[in-house]
Protein backbone atom coordinates (compact mmCIF):
# COMPACT_ATOMS: atom_id res chain seq x y z
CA UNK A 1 -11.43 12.48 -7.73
CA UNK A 2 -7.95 13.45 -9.24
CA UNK A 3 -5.86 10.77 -10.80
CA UNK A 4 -2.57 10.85 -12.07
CA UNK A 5 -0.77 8.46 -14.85
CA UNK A 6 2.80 8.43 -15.65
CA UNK A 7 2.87 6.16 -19.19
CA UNK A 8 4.90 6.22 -22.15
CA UNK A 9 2.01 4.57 -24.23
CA UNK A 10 -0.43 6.59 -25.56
CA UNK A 11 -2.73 3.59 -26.19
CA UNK A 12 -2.38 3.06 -22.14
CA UNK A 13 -2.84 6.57 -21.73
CA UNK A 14 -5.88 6.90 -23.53
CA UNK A 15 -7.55 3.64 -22.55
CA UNK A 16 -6.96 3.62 -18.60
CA UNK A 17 -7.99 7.22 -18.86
CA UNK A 18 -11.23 6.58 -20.80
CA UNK A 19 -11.82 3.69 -18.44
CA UNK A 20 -11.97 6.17 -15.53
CA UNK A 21 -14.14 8.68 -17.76
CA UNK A 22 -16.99 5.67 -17.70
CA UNK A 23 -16.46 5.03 -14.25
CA UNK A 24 -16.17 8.00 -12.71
CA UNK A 25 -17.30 11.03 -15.32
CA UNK A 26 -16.12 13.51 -12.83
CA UNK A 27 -12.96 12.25 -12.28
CA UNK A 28 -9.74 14.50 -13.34
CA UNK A 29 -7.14 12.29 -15.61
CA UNK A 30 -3.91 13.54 -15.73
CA UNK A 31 -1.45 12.42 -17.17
CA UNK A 32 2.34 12.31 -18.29
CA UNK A 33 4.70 10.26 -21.01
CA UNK A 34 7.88 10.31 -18.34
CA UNK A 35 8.70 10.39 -14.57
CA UNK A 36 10.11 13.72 -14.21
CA UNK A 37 7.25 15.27 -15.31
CA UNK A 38 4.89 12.71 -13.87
CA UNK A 39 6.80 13.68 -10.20
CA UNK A 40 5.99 17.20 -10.80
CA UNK A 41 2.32 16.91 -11.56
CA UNK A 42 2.00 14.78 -8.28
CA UNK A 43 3.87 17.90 -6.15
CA UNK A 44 1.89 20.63 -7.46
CA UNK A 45 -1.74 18.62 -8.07
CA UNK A 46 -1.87 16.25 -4.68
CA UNK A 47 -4.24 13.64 -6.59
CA UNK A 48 -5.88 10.81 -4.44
CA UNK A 49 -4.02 7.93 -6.59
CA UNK A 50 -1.55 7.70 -8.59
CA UNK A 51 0.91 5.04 -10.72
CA UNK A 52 4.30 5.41 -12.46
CA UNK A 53 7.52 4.04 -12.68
CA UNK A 54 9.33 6.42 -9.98
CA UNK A 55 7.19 5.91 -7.19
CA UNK A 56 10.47 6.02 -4.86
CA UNK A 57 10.64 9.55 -5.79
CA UNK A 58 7.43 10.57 -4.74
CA UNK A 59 7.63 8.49 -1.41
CA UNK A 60 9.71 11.26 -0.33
CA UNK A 61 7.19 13.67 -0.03
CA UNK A 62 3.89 12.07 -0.24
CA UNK A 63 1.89 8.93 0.93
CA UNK A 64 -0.42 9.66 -2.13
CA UNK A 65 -1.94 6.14 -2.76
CA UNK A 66 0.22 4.43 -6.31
CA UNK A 67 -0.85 1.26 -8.24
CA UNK A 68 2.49 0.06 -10.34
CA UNK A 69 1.22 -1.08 -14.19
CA UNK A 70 3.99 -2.64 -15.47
CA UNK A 71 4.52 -5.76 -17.74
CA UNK A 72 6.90 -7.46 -15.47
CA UNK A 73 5.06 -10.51 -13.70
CA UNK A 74 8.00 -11.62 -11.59
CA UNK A 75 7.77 -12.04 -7.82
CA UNK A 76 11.17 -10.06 -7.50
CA UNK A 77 9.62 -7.09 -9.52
CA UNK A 78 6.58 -7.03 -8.09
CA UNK A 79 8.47 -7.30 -3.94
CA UNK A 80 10.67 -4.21 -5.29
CA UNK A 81 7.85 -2.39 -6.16
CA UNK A 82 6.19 -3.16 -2.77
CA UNK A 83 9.44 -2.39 -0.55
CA UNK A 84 9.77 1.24 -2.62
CA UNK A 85 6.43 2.09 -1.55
CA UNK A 86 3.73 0.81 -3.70
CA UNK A 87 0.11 -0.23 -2.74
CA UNK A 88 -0.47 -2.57 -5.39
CA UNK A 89 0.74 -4.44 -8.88
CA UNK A 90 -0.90 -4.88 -12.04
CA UNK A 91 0.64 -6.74 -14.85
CA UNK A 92 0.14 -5.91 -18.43
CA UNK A 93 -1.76 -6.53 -20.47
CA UNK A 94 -4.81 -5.56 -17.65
CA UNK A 95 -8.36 -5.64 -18.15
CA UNK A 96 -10.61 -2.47 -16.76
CA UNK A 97 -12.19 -4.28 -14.31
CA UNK A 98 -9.54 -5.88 -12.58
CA UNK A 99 -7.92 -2.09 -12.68
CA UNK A 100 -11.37 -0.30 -11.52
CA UNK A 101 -11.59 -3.29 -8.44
CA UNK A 102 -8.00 -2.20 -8.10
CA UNK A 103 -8.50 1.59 -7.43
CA UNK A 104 -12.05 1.16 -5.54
CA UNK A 105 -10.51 -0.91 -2.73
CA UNK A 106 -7.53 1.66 -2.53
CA UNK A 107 -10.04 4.57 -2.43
CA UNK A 108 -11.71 2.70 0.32
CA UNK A 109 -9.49 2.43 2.41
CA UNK A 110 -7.77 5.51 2.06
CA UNK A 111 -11.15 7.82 2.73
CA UNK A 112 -11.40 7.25 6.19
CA UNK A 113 -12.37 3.44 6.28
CA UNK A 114 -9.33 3.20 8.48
CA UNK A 115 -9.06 5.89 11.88
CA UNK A 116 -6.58 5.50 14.38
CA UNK A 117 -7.08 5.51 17.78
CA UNK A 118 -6.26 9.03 19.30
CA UNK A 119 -6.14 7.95 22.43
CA UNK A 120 -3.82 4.68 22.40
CA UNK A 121 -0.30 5.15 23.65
CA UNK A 122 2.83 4.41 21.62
CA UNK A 123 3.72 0.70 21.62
CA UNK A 124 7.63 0.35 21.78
CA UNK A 125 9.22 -3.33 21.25
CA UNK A 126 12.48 -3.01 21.39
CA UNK A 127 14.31 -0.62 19.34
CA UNK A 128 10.94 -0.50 17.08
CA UNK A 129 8.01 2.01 18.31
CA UNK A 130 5.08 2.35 16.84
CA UNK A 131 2.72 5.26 17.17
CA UNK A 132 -0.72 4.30 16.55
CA UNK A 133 -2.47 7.77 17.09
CA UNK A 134 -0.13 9.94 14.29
CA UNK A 135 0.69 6.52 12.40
CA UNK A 136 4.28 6.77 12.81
CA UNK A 137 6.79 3.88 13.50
CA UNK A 138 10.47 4.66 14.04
CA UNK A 139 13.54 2.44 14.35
CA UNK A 140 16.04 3.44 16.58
CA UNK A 141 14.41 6.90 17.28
CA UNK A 142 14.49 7.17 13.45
CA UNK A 143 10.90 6.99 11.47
CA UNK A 144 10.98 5.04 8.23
CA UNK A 145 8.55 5.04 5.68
CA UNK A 146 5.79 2.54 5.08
CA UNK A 147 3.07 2.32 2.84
CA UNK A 148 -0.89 2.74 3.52
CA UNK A 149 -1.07 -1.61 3.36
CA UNK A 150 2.02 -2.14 5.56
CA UNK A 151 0.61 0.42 7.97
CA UNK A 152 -2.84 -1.20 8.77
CA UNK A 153 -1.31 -4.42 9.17
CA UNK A 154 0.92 -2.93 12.11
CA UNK A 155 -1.21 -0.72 14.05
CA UNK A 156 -3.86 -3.49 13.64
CA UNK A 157 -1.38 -6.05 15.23
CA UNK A 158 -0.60 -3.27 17.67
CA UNK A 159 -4.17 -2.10 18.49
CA UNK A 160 -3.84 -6.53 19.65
CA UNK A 161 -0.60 -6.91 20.94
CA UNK A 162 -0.35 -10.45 22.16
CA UNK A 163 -3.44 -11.59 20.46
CA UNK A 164 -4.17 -13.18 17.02
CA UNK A 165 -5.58 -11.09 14.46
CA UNK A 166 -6.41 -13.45 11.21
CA UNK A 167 -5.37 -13.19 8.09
CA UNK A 168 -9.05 -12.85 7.22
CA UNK A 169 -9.53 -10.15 9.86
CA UNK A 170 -6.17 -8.60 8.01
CA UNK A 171 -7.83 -8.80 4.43
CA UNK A 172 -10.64 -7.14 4.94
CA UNK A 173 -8.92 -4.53 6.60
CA UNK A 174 -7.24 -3.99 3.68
CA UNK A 175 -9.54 -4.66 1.15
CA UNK A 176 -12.97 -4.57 2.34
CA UNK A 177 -15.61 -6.44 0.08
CA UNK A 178 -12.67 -7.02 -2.10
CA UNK A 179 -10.65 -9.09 -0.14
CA UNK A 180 -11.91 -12.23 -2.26
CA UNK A 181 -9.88 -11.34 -4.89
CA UNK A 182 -6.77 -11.40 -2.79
CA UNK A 183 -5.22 -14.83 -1.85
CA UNK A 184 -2.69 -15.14 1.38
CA UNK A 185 0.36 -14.51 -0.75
CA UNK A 186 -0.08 -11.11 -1.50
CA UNK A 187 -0.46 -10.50 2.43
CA UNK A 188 2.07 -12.58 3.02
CA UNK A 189 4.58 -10.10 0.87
CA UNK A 190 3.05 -7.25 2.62
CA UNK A 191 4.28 -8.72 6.14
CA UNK A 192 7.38 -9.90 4.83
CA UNK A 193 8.23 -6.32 3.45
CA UNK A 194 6.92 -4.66 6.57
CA UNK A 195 9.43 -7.09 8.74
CA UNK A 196 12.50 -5.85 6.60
CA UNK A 197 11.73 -2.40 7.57
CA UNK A 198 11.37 -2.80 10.89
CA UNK A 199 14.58 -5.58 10.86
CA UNK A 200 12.34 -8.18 11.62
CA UNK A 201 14.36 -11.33 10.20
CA UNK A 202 11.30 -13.44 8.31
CA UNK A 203 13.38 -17.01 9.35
CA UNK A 204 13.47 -16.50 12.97
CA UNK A 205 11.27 -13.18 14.08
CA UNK A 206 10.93 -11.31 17.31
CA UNK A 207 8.19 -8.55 16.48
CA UNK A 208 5.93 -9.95 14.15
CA UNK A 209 4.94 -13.85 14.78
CA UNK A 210 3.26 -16.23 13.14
CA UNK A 211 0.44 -18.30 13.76
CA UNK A 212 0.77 -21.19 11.50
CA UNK A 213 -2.11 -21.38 8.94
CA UNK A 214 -4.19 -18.27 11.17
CA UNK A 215 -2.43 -15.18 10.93
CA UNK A 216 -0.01 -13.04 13.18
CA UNK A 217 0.71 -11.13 16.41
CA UNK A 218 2.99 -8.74 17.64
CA UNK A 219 4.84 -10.43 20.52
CA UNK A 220 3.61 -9.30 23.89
């Protein structure tokens, strides 16, 4: 496994890197003290995960999996970071094993836990298609960018157009035998973020319903 951290702390630097050493003794650490540098080690090294401050940079060229540390706790921080691309938030100060949980899930789901069906045909709602087989969505014949997180959730709801998928169903899809750790609201800003992309207004939406206190479905 190849890991990359973008830090300014040396103490960070040292102990998140150790913590992977323990974990994973064949794991390759590298790391960086400031996003330029941090973007070029991503380009040339193509890790499997990676976390930094300038994640919007790298979301122009890769879908590399990123984990935000930060020691901002607000919701508005932590929705930024989700909108620019992130797959997941951890405030400072952070112990191991809530980081190691952290990175395990991602890992899971990123190393084939999740296939799309080849065969499916586009689903198109509106001006918003969504291509389940190459895991593409576009917008007015234009493709926008989502994350890994916001992508299951939509080709799951597409894969059951119509029908109710739960938000259970939904949690484990994106966390596995983690999902206990996650509670609705951190699904909840995953939809949200995925309905601004695809101008889905969250008040009164067209593509992405609710089911009260169950889950969602894309309308039929």
């Amino acid at each position: 496994m190849k890991v990359v951290l973008i830090e300014d702390s040396p103490e960070i630097l040292k102990g998140v890197s150790l913590t992977f050493g323990l974990r994973w003794p064949d794991a390759t650490v590298l790391t960086a003290m400031e996003g330029r540098k941090g973007v070029e080690v991503v380009e040339e090294e193509s890790p499997d995960i990676a976390g930094f401050e300038v994640l919007e940079n790298i979301r122009k060229f890769s879908d590399v999996p990123i984990i935000i540390l930060t020691v901002r706790d607000s919701e508005v921080d932590e929705l930024r970071g989700l909108e620019m691309g992130a797959d997941d938030y951890i405030t400072k100060p952070f112990s191991p094993a809530n980081l190691l949980i952290r990175v395990q899930a991602i890992l899971r789901r990123t190393n084939g836990s999740y296939k799309p069906e080849q065969n499916m045909e586009p689903v198109t709602i509106e001006n918003v298609t969504v291509n389940i087989a190459t895991r593409e969505v576009f917008v007015d014949d234009r493709r926008i960018q989502i994350t890994p997180n916001e992508g299951k959730i939509l080709y799951s709801l597409a894969k059951n157009r119509g029908k109710l998928v739960t938000r259970d169903s939904l949690k484990q899809i994106l966390w596995g035998n983690e999902s206990k750790y996650y509670d609705n609201t951190v699904l909840k800003r995953y939809v949200y973020q995925l309905r601004k992309k695809l101008g889905d207004d969250a008040s009164s939406p067209h593509i992405i319903l609710n089911e009260r206190g169950l889950g969602y479905r894309l309308v039929a």
